[in-house]
PDB file of N, CA and C in Angstrom:
ATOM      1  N   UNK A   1       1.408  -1.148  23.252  1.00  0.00           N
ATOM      2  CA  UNK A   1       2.049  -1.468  22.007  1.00  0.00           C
ATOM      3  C   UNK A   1       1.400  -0.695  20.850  1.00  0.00           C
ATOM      4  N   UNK A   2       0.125  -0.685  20.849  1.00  0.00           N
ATOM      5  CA  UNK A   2      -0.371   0.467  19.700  1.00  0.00           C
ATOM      6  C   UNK A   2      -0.623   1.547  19.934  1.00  0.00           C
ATOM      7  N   UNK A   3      -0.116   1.820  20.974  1.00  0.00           N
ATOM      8  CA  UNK A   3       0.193   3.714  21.515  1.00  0.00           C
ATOM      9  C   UNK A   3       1.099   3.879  21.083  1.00  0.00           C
ATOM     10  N   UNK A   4       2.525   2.642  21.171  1.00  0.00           N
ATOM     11  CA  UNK A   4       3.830   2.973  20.601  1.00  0.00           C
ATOM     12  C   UNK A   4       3.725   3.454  19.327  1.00  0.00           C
ATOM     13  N   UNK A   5       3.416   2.164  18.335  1.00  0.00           N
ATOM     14  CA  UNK A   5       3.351   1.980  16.671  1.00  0.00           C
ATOM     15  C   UNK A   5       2.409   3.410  15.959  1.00  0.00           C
ATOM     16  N   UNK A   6       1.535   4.240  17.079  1.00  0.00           N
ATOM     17  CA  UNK A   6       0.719   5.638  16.820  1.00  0.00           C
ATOM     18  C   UNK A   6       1.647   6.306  16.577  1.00  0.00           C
ATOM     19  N   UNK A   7       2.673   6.489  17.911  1.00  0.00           N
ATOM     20  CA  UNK A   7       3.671   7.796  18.522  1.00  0.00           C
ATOM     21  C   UNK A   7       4.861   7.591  17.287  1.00  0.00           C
ATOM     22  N   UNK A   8       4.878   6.523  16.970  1.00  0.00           N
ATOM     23  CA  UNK A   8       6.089   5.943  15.575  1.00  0.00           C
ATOM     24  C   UNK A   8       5.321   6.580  14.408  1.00  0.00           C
ATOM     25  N   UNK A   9       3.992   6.171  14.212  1.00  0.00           N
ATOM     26  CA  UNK A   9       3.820   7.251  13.209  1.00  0.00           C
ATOM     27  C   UNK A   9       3.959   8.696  13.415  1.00  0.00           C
ATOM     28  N   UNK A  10       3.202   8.973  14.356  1.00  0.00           N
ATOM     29  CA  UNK A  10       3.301  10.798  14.065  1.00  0.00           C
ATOM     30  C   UNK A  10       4.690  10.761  13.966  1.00  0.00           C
ATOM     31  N   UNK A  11       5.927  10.427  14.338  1.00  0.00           N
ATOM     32  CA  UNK A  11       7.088  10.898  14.263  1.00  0.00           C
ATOM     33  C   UNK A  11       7.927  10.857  13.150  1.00  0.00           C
ATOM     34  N   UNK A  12       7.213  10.411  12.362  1.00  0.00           N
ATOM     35  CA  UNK A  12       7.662   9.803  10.739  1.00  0.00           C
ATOM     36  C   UNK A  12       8.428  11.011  10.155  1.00  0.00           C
ATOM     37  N   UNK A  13       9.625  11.219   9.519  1.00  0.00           N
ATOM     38  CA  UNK A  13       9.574  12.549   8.993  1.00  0.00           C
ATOM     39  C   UNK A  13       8.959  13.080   8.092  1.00  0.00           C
ATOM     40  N   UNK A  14       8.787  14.291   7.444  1.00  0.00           N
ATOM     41  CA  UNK A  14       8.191  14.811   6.579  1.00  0.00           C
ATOM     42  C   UNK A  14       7.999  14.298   5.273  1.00  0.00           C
ATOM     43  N   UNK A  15       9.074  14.293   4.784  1.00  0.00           N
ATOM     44  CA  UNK A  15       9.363  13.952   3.811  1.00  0.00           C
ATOM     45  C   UNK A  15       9.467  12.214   3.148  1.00  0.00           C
ATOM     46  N   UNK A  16       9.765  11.846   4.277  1.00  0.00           N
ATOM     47  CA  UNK A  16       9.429  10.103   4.533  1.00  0.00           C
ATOM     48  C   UNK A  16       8.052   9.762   4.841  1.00  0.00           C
ATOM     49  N   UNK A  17       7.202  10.507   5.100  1.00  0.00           N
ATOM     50  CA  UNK A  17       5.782  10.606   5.211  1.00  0.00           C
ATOM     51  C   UNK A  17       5.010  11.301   3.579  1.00  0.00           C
ATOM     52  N   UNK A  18       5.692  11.940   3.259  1.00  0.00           N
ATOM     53  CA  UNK A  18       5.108  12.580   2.013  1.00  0.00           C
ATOM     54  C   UNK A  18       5.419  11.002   0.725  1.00  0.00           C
ATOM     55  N   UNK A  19       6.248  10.567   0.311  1.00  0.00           N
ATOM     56  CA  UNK A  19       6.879   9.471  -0.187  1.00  0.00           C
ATOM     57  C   UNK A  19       5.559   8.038  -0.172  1.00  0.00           C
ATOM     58  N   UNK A  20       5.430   8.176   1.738  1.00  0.00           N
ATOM     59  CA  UNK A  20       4.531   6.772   1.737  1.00  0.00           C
ATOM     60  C   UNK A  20       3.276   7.288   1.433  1.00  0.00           C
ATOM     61  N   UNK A  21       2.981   8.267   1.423  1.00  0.00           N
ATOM     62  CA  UNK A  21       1.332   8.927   1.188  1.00  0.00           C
ATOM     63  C   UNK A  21       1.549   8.951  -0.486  1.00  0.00           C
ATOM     64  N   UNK A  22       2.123   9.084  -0.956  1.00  0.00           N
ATOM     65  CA  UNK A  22       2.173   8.463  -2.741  1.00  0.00           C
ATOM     66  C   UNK A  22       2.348   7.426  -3.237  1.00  0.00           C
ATOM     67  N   UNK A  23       2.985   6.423  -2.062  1.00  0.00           N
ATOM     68  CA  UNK A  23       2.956   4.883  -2.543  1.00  0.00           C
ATOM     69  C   UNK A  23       1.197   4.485  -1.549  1.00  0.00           C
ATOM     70  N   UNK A  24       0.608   5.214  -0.671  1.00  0.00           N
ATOM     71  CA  UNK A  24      -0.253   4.450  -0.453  1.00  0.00           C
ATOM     72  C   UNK A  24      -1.628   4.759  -1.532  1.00  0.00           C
ATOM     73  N   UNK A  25      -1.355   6.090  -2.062  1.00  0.00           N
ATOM     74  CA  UNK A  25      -2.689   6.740  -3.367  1.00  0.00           C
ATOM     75  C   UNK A  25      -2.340   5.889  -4.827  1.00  0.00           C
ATOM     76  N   UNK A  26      -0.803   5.350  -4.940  1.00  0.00           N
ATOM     77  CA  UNK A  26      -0.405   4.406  -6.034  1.00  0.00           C
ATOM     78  C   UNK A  26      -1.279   2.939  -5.678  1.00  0.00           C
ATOM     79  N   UNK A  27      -1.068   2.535  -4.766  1.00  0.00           N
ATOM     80  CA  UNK A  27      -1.895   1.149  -4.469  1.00  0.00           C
ATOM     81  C   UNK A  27      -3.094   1.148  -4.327  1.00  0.00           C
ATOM     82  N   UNK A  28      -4.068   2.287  -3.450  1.00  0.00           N
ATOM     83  CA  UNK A  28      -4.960   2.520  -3.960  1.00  0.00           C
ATOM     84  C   UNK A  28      -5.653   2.749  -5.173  1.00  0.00           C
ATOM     85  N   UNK A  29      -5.179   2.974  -6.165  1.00  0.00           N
ATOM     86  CA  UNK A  29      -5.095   3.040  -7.746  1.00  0.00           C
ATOM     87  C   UNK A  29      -5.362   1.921  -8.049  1.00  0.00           C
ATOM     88  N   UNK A  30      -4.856   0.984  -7.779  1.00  0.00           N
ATOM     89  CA  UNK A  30      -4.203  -0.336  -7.915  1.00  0.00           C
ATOM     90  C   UNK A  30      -5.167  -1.279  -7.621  1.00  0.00           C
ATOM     91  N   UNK A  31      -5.661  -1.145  -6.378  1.00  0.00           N
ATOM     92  CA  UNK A  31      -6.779  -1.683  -6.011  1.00  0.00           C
ATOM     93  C   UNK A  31      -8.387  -1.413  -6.515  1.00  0.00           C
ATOM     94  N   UNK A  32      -8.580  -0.220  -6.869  1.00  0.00           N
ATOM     95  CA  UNK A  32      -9.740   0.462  -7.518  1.00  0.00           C
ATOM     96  C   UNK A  32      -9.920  -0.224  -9.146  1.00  0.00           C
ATOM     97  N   UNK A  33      -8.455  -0.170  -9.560  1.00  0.00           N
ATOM     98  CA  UNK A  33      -8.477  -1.264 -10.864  1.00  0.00           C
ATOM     99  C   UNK A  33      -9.367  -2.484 -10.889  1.00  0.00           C
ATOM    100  N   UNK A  34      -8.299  -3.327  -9.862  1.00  0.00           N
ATOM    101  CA  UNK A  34      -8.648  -4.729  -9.087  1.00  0.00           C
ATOM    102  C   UNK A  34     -10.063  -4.671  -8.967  1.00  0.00           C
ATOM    103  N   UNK A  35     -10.873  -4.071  -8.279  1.00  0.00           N
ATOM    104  CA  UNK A  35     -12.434  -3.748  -8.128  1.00  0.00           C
ATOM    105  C   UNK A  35     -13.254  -4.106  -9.258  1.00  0.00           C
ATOM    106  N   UNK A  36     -12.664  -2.808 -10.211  1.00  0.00           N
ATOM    107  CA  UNK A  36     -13.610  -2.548 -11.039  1.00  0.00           C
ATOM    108  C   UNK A  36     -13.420  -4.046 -12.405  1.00  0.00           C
ATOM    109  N   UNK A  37     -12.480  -4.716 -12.103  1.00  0.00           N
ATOM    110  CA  UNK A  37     -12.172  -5.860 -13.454  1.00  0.00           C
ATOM    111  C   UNK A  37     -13.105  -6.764 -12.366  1.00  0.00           C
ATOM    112  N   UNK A  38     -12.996  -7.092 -10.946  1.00  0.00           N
ATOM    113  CA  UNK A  38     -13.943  -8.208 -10.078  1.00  0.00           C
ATOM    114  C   UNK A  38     -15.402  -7.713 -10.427  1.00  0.00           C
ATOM    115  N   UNK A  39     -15.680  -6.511 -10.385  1.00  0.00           N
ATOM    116  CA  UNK A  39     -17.314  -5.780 -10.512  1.00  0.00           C
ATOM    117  C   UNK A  39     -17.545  -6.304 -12.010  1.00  0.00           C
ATOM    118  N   UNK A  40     -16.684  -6.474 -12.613  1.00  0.00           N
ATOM    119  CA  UNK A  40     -17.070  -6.415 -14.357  1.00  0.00           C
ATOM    120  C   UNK A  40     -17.275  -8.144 -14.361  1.00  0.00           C
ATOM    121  N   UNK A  41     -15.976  -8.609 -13.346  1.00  0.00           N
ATOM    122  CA  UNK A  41     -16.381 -10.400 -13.563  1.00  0.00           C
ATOM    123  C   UNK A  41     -17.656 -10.629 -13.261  1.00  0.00           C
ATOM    124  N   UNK A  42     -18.053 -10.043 -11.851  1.00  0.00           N
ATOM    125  CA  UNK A  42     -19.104 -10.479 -11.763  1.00  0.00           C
ATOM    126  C   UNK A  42     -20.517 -10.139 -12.076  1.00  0.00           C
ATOM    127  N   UNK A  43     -20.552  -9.185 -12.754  1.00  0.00           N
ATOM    128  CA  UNK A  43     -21.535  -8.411 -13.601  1.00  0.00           C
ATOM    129  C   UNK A  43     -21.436  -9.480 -15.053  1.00  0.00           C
ATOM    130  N   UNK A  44     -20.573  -9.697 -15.583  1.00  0.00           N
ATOM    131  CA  UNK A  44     -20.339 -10.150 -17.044  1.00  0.00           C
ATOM    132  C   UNK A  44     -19.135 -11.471 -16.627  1.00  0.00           C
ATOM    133  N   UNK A  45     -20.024 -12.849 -16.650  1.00  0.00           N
ATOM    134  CA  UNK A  45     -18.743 -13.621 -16.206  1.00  0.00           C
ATOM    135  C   UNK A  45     -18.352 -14.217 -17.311  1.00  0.00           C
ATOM    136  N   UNK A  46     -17.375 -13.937 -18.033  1.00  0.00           N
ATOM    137  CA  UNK A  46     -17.468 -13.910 -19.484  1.00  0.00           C
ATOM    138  C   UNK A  46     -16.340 -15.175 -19.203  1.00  0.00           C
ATOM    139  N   UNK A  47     -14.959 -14.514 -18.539  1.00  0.00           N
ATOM    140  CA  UNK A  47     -13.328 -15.525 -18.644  1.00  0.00           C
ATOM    141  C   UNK A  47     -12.962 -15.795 -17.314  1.00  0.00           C
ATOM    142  N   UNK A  48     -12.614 -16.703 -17.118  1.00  0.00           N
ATOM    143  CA  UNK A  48     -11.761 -16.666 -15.493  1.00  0.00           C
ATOM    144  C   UNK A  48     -10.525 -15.963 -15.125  1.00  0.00           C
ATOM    145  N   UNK A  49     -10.249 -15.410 -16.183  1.00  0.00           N
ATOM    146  CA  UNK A  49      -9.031 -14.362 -16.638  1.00  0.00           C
ATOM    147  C   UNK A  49      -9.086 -13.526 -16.049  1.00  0.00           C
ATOM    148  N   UNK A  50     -10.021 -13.022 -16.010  1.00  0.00           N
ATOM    149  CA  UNK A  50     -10.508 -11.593 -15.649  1.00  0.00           C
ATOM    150  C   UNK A  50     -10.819 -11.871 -14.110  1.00  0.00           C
ATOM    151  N   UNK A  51     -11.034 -12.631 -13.823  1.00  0.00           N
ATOM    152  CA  UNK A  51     -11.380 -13.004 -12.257  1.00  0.00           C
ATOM    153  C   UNK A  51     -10.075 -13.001 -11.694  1.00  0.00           C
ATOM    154  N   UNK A  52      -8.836 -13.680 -12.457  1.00  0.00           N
ATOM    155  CA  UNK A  52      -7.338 -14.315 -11.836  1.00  0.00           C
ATOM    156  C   UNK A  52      -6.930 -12.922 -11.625  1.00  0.00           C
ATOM    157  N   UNK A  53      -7.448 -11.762 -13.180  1.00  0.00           N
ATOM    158  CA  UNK A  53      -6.307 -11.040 -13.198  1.00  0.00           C
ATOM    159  C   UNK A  53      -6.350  -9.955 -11.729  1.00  0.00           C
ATOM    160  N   UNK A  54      -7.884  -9.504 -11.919  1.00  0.00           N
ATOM    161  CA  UNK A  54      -8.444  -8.729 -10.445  1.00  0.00           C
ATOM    162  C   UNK A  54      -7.993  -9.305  -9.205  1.00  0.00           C
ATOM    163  N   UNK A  55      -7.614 -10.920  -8.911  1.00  0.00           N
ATOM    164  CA  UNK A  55      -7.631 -10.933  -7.553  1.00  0.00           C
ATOM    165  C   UNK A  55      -5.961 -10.551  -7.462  1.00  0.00           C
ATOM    166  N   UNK A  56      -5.304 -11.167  -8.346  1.00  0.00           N
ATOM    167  CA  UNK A  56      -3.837 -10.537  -8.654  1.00  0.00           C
ATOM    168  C   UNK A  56      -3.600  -9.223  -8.444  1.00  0.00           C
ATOM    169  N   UNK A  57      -4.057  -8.698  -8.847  1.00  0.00           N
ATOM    170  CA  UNK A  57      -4.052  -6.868  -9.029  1.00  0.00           C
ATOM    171  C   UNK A  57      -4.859  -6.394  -7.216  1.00  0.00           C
ATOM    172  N   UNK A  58      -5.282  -6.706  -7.031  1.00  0.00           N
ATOM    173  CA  UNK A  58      -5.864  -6.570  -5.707  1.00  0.00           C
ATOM    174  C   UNK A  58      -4.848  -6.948  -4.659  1.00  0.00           C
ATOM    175  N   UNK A  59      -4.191  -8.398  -4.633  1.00  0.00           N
ATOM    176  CA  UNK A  59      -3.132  -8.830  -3.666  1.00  0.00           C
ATOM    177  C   UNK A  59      -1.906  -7.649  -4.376  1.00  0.00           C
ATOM    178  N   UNK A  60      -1.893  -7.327  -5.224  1.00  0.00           N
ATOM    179  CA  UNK A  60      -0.285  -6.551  -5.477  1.00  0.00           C
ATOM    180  C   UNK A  60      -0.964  -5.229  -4.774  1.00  0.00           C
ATOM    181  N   UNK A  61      -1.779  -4.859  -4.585  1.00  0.00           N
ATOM    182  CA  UNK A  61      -1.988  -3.619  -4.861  1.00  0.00           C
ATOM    183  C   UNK A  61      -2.281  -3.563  -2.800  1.00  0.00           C
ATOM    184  N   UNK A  62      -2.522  -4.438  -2.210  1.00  0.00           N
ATOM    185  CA  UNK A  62      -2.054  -4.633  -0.481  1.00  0.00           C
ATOM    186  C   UNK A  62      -0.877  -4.835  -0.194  1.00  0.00           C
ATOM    187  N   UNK A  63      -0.244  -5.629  -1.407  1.00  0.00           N
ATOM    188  CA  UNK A  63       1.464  -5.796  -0.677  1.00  0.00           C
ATOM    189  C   UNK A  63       2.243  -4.727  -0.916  1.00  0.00           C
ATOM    190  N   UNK A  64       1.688  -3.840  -1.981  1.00  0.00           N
ATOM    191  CA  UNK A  64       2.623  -2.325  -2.065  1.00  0.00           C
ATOM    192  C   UNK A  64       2.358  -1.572  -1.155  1.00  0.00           C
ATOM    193  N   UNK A  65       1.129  -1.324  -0.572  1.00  0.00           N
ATOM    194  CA  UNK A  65       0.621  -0.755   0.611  1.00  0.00           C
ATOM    195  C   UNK A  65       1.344  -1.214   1.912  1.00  0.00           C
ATOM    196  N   UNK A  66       1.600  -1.963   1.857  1.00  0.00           N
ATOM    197  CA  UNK A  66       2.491  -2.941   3.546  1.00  0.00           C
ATOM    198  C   UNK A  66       3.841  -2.557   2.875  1.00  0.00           C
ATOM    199  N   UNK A  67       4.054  -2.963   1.821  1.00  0.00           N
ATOM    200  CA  UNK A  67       5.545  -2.528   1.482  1.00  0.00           C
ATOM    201  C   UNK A  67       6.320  -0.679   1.950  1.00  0.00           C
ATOM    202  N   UNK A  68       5.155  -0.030   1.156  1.00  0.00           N
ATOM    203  CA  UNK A  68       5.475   1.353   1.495  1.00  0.00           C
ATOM    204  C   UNK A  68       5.360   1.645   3.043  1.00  0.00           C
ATOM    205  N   UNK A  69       4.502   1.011   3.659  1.00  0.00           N
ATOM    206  CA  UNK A  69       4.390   1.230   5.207  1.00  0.00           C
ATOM    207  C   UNK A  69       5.828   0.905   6.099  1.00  0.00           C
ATOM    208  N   UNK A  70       6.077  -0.525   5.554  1.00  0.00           N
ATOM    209  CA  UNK A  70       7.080  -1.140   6.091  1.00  0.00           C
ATOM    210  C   UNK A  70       8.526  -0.412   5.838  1.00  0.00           C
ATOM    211  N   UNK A  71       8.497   0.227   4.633  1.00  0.00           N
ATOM    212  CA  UNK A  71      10.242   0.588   4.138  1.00  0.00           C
ATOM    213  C   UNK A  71       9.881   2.006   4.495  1.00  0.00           C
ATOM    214  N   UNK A  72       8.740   2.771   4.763  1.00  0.00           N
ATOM    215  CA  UNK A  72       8.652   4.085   5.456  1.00  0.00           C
ATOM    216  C   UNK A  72       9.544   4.103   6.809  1.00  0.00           C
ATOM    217  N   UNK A  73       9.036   2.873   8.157  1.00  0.00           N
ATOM    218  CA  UNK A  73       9.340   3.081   8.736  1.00  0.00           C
ATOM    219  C   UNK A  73      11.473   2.618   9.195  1.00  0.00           C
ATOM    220  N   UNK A  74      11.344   1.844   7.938  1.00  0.00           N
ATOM    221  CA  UNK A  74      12.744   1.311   8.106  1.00  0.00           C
ATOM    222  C   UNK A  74      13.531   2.424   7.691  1.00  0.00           C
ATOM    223  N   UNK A  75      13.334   3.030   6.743  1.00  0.00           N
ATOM    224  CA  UNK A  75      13.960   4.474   6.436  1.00  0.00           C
ATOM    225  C   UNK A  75      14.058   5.402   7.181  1.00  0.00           C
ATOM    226  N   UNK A  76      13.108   5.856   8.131  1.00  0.00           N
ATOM    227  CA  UNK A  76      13.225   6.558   8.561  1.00  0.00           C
ATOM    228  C   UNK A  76      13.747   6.592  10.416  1.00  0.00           C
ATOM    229  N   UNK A  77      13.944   4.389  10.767  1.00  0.00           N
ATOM    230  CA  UNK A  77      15.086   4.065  11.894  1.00  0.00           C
ATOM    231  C   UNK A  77      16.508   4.683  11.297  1.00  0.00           C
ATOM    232  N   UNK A  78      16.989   4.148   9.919  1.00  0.00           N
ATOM    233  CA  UNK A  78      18.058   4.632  10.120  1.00  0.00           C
ATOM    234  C   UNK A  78      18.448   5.763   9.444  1.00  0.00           C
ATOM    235  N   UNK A  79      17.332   6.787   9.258  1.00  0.00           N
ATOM    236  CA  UNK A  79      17.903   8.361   9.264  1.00  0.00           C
ATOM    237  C   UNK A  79      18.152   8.709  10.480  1.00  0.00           C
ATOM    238  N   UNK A  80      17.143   8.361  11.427  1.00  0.00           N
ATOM    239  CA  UNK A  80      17.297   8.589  12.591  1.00  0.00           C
ATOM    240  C   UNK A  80      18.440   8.422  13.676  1.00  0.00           C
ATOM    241  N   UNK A  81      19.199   7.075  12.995  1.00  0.00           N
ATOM    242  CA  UNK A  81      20.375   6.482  13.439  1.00  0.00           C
ATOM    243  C   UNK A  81      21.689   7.204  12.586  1.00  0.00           C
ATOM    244  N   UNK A  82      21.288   7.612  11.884  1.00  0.00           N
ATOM    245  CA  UNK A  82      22.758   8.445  11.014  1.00  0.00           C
ATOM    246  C   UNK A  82      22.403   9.600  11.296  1.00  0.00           C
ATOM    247  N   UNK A  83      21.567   9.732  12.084  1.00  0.00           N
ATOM    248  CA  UNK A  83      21.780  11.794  12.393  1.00  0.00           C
ATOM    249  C   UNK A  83      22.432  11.548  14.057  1.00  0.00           C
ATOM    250  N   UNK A  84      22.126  10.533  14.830  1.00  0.00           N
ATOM    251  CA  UNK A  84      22.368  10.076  16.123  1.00  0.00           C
ATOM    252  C   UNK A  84      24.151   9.923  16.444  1.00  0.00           C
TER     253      UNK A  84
END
């Protein structure tokens, strides 16, 4: 089963691969934010604000990552199915 979900990636197309490699450097962004506001909470625990807002920004910034993964590969079943 994770030989399959490998062989599903390499087969990704190009261009449907180029797309999720910019939504996964966007969430990474995203998350590095998230970090650095948790590093600052807990360096300086000034508001719980700042704690809510980082863990927020951290969970968005994994579900865009699963998101782009997930609609990579759904995009690219049914290109696959409209060229078929």
């Amino acid at each position: 089963m994770v030989n399959k979900l490998i062989d599903n990636i390499k087969k990704i197309d190009k261009s449907i691969a180029k797309v999720m490699m910019k939504g996964f450097r966007f969430s990474a962004y995203i998350c590095i934010l998230s970090l650095i506001i948790l590093f600052t909470y807990n360096t300086y625990p000034i508001s719980h604000i700042s704690l809510d807002s980082g863990l927020i920004l951290f969970r968005t910034g994994l579900f865009f990552a699963v998101g782009f993964f997930i609609c990579g590969f759904v995009v690219d079943g049914i290109k696959k199915e409209l060229n078929n």
